[in-house]
Structure formats: C-alpha cells, structure tokens
C-alpha atoms as a PDB file:
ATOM      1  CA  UNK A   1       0.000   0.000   0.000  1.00  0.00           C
ATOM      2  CA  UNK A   2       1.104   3.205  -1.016  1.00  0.00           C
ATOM      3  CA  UNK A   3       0.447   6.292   1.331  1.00  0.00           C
ATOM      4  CA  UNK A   4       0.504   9.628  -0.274  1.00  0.00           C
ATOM      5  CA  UNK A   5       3.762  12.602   1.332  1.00  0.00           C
ATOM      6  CA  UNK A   6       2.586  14.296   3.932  1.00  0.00           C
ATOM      7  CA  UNK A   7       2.061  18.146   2.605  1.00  0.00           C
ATOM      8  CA  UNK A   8       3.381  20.711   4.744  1.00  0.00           C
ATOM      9  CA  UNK A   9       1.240  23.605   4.788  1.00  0.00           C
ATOM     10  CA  UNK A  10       3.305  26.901   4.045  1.00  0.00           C
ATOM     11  CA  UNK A  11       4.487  28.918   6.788  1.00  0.00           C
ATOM     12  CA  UNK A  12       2.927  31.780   7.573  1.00  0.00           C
ATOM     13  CA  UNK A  13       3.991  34.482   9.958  1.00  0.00           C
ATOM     14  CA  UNK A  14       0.678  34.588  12.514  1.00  0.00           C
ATOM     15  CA  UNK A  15       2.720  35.599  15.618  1.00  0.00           C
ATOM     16  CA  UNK A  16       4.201  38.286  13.841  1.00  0.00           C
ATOM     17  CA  UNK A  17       0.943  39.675  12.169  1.00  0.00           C
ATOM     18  CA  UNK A  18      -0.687  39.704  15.603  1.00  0.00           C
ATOM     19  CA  UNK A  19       2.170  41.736  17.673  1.00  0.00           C
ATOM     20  CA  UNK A  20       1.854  44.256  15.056  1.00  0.00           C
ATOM     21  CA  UNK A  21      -1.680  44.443  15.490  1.00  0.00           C
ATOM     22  CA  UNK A  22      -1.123  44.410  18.703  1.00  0.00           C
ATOM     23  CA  UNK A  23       0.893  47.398  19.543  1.00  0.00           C
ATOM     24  CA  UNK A  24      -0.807  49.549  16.696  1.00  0.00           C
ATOM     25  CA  UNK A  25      -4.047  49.246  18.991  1.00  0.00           C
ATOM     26  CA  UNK A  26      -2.846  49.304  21.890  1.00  0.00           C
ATOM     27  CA  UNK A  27       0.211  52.094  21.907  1.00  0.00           C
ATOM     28  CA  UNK A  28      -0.933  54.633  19.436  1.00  0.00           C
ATOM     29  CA  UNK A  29       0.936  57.486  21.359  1.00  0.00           C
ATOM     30  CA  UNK A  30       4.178  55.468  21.582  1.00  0.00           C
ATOM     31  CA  UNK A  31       7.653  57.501  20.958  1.00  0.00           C
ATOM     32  CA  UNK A  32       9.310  54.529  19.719  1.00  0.00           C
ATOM     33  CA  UNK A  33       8.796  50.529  18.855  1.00  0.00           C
ATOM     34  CA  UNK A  34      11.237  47.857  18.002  1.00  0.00           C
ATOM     35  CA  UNK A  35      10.761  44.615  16.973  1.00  0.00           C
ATOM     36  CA  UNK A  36      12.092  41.038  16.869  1.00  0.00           C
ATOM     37  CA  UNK A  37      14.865  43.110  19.367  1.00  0.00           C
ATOM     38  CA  UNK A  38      17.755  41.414  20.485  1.00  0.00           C
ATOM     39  CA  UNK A  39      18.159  42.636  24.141  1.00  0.00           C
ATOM     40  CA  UNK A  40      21.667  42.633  26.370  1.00  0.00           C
ATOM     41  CA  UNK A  41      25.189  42.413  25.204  1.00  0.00           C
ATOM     42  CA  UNK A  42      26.213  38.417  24.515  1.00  0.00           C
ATOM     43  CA  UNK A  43      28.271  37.153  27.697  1.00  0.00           C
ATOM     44  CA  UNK A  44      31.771  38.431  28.478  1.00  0.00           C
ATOM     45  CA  UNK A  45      33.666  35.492  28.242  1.00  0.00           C
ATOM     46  CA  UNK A  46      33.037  35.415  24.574  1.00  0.00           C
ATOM     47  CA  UNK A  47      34.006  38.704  23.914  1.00  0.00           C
ATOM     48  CA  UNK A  48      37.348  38.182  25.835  1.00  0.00           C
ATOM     49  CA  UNK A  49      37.812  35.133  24.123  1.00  0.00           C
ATOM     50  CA  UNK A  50      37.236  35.945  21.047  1.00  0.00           C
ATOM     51  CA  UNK A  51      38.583  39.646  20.703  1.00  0.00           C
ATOM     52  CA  UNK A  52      39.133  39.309  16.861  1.00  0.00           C
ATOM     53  CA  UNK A  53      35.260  38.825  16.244  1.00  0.00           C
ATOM     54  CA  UNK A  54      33.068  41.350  14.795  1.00  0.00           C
ATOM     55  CA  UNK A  55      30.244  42.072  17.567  1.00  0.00           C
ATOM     56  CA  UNK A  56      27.979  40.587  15.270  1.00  0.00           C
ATOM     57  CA  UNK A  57      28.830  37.247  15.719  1.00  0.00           C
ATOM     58  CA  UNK A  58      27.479  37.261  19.108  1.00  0.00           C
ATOM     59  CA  UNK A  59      24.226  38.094  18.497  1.00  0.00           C
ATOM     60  CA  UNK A  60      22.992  34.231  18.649  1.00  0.00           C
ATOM     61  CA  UNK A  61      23.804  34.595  22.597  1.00  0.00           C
ATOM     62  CA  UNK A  62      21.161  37.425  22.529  1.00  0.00           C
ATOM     63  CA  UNK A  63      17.796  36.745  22.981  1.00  0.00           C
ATOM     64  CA  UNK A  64      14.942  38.400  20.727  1.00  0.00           C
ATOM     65  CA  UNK A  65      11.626  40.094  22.031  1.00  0.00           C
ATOM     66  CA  UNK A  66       9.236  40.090  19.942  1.00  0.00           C
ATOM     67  CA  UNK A  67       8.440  43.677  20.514  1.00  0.00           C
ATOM     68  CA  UNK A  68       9.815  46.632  22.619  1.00  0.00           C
ATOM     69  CA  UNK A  69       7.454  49.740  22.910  1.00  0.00           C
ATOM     70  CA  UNK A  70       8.901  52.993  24.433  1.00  0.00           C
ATOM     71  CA  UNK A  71       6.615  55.565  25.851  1.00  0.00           C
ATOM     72  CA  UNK A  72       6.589  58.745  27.500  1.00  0.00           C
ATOM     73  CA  UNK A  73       6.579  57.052  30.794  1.00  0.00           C
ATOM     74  CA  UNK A  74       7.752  53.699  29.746  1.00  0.00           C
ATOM     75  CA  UNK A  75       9.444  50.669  28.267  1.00  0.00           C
ATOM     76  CA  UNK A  76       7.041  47.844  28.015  1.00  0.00           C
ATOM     77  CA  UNK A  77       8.217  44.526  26.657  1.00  0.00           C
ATOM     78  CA  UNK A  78       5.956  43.016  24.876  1.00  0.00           C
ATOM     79  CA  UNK A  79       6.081  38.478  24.143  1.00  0.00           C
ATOM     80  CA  UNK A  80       3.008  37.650  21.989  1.00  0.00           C
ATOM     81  CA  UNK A  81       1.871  33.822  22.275  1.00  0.00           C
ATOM     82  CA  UNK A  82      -0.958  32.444  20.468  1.00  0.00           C
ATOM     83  CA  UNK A  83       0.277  28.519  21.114  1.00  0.00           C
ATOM     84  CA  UNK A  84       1.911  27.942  24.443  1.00  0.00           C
ATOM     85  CA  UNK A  85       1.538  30.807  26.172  1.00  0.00           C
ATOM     86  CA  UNK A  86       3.092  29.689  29.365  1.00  0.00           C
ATOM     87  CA  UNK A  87       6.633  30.028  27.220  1.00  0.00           C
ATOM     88  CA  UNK A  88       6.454  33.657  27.303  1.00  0.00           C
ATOM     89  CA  UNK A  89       6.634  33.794  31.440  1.00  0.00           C
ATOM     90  CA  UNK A  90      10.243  32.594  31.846  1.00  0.00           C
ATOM     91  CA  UNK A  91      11.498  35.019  28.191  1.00  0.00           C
ATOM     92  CA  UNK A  92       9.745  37.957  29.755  1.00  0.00           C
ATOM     93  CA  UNK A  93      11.545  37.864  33.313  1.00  0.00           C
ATOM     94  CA  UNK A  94      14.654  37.546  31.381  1.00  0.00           C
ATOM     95  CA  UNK A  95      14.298  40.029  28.809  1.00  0.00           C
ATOM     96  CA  UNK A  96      13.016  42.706  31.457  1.00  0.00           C
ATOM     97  CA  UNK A  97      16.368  42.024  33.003  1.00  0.00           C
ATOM     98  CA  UNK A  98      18.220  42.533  30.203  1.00  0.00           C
ATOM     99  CA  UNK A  99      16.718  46.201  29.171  1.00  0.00           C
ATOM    100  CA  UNK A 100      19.161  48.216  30.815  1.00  0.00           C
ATOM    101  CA  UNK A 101      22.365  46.676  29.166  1.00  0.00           C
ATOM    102  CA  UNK A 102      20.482  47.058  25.326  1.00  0.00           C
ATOM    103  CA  UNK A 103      22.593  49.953  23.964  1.00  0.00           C
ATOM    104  CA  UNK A 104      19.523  50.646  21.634  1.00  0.00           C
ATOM    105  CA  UNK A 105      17.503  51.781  24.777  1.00  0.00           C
ATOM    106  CA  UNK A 106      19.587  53.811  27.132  1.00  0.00           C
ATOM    107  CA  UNK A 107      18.388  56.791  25.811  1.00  0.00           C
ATOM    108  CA  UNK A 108      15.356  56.090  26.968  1.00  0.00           C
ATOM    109  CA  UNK A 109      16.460  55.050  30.968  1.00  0.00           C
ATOM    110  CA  UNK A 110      15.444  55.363  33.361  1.00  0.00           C
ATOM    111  CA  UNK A 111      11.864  54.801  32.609  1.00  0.00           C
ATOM    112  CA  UNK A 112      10.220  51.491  34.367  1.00  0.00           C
ATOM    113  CA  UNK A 113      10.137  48.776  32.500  1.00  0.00           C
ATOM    114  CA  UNK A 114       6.891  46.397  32.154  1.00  0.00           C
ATOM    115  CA  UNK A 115       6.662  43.420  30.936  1.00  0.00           C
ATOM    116  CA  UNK A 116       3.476  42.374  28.591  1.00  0.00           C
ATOM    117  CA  UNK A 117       2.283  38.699  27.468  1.00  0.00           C
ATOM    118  CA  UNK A 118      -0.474  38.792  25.216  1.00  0.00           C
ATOM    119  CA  UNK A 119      -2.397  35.724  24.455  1.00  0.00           C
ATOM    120  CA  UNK A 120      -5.628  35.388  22.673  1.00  0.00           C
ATOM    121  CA  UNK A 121      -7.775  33.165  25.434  1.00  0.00           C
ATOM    122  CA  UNK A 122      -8.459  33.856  28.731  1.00  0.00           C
ATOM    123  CA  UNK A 123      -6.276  31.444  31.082  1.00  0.00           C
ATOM    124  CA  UNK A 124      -7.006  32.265  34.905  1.00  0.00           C
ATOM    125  CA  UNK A 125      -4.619  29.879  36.412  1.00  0.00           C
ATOM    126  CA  UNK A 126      -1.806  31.591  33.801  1.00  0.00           C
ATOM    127  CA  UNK A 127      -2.861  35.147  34.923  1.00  0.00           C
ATOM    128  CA  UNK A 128      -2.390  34.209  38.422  1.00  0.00           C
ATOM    129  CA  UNK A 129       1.230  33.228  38.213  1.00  0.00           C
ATOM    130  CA  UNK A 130       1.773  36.634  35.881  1.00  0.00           C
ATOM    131  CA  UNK A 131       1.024  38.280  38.400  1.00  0.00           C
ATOM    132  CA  UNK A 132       2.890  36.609  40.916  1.00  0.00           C
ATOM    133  CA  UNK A 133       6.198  37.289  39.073  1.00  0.00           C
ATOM    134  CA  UNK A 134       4.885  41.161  37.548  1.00  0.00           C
ATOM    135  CA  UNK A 135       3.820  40.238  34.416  1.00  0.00           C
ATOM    136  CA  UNK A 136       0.901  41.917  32.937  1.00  0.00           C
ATOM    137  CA  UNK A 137      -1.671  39.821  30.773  1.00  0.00           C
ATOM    138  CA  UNK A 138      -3.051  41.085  28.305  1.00  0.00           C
ATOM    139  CA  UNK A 139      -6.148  39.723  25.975  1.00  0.00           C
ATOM    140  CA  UNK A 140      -5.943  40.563  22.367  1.00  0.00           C
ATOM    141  CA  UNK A 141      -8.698  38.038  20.359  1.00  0.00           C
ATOM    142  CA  UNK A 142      -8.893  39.433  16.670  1.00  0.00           C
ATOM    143  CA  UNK A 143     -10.936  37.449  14.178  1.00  0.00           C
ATOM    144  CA  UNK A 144      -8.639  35.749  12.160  1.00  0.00           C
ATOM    145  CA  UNK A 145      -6.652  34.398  15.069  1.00  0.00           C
ATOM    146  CA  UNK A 146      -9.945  32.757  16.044  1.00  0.00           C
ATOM    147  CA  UNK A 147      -9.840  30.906  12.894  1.00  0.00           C
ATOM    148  CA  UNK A 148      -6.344  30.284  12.879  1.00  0.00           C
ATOM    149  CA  UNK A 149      -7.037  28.420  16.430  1.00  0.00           C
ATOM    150  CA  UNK A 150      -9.739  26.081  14.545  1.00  0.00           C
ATOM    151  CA  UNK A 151      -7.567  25.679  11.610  1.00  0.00           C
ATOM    152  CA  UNK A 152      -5.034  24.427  13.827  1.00  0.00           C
ATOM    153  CA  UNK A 153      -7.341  21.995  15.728  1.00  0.00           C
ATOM    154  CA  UNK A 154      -6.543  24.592  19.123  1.00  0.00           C
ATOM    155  CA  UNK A 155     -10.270  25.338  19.316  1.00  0.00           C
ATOM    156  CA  UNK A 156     -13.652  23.621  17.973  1.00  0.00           C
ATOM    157  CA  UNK A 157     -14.631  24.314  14.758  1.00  0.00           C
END
C-alpha cells in the first residue's frame, strides 16, 4: 500500500501579524517601537575570548523580544503567544532584566520597565502566576486568530 507525502502547509507568519496588530491598537501614542529586538550584550567570556570577532557574531547569545514599545513614561516589553503561552513567562523575566544593558535603549532610561504577554484566550490559572512574578496579561482576540485556532485543531470548529 502506497500512502501519499505528507504536505506541509506553508508557513505563515501569525505571531508576527498579531504583535503588530497588537501594539498599533494598543500604543498609538508610543515615541518609539522595536521589533524582533535582540536585548543585552552576549556574555563576556566570549568577547574576551574571542577579541578578533566582529560584535555581530554574538548576536545568537542574545535573545529576541518580539516587541519593545517605548513611551513617555515607559518601556514595556511586549512576548506575543498564540500557542503555548506559558513560554512567554520565563522570556519575559529575562528580557526585562536585560533592558538596561540594550545599547539601543539607554536613551530612553530610566523609565520602568513592564513586561506584557499577550495571548488570545483567557487562562485564569496563567494570569495568576503573571502576576505573581509582575507580568501583565493582556487579551488581544482578533478574528482571524480565532480561525487560525480552529484551523489548527486549538479550538472547535
């Protein structure tokens, strides 16, 4: 028996739609907004032992947000999740760390920094540990992330 390749379907960049979205609703007074940021400098030792390497290199060691929005009062850090939310607790606490030491934003110190997870479905028992560690939760639910959740078999058709 033959069975037919499984098709892939083609990728499609839904978590990077939906931060857009996101911080166009939700910021419209922002000063500045960065995105896919790599935040920190890469870890000393590398630097020291390898001197002769572009800065560049490094960047691997860096981890990315999806989305840093300055305002007038503040730096919010923004980790959208759509699948597997809970992922986005443990990035958040270290990029909010990390914000000081990003070259890119010490012109904008020393304004708090926040840290945002939005997620399209409500998840008490998630909320509750945001909160415990500062995290704010945020619900962003547009239509065609709805569908995208069906499609995807995360929610009944």
């Amino acid at each position: 028996m033959f069975r037919q390749p499984f098709k892939r379907r083609p990728y499609r960049h839904i978590e990077r739609r939906y931060i857009v979205e996101y911080v166009n609703r939700r910021f419209p007074e922002r000063i500045a907004t960065f995105y896919n940021m790599r935040l920190g400098p890469a870890p000393a030792e590398l630097y020291k032992r390898y001197p002769e390497l572009p800065e560049s290199y490094f960047k691997v060691w860096m981890p990315t947000a999806d989305a840093v929005v300055v305002t007038k009062t503040h730096i919010y850090v923004v980790e959208a999740k759509i699948r597997n939310p809970r992922q986005g607790l443990g990035q958040l606490q270290d990029y909010v760390r990390r914000v000081p030491y990003t070259r890119e934003l010490k012109r904008f110190m020393p304004r708090p920094v926040e840290a945002i997870l939005v997620i399209p479905l409500k998840d008490p028992e998630l909320e509750k540990t945001c909160v415990a560690y500062g995290i704010v939760v945020d619900y962003y639910t547009p239509g065609w992330v709805i569908d995208y959740l069906k499609e995807v078999k995360l929610l009944p058709r």
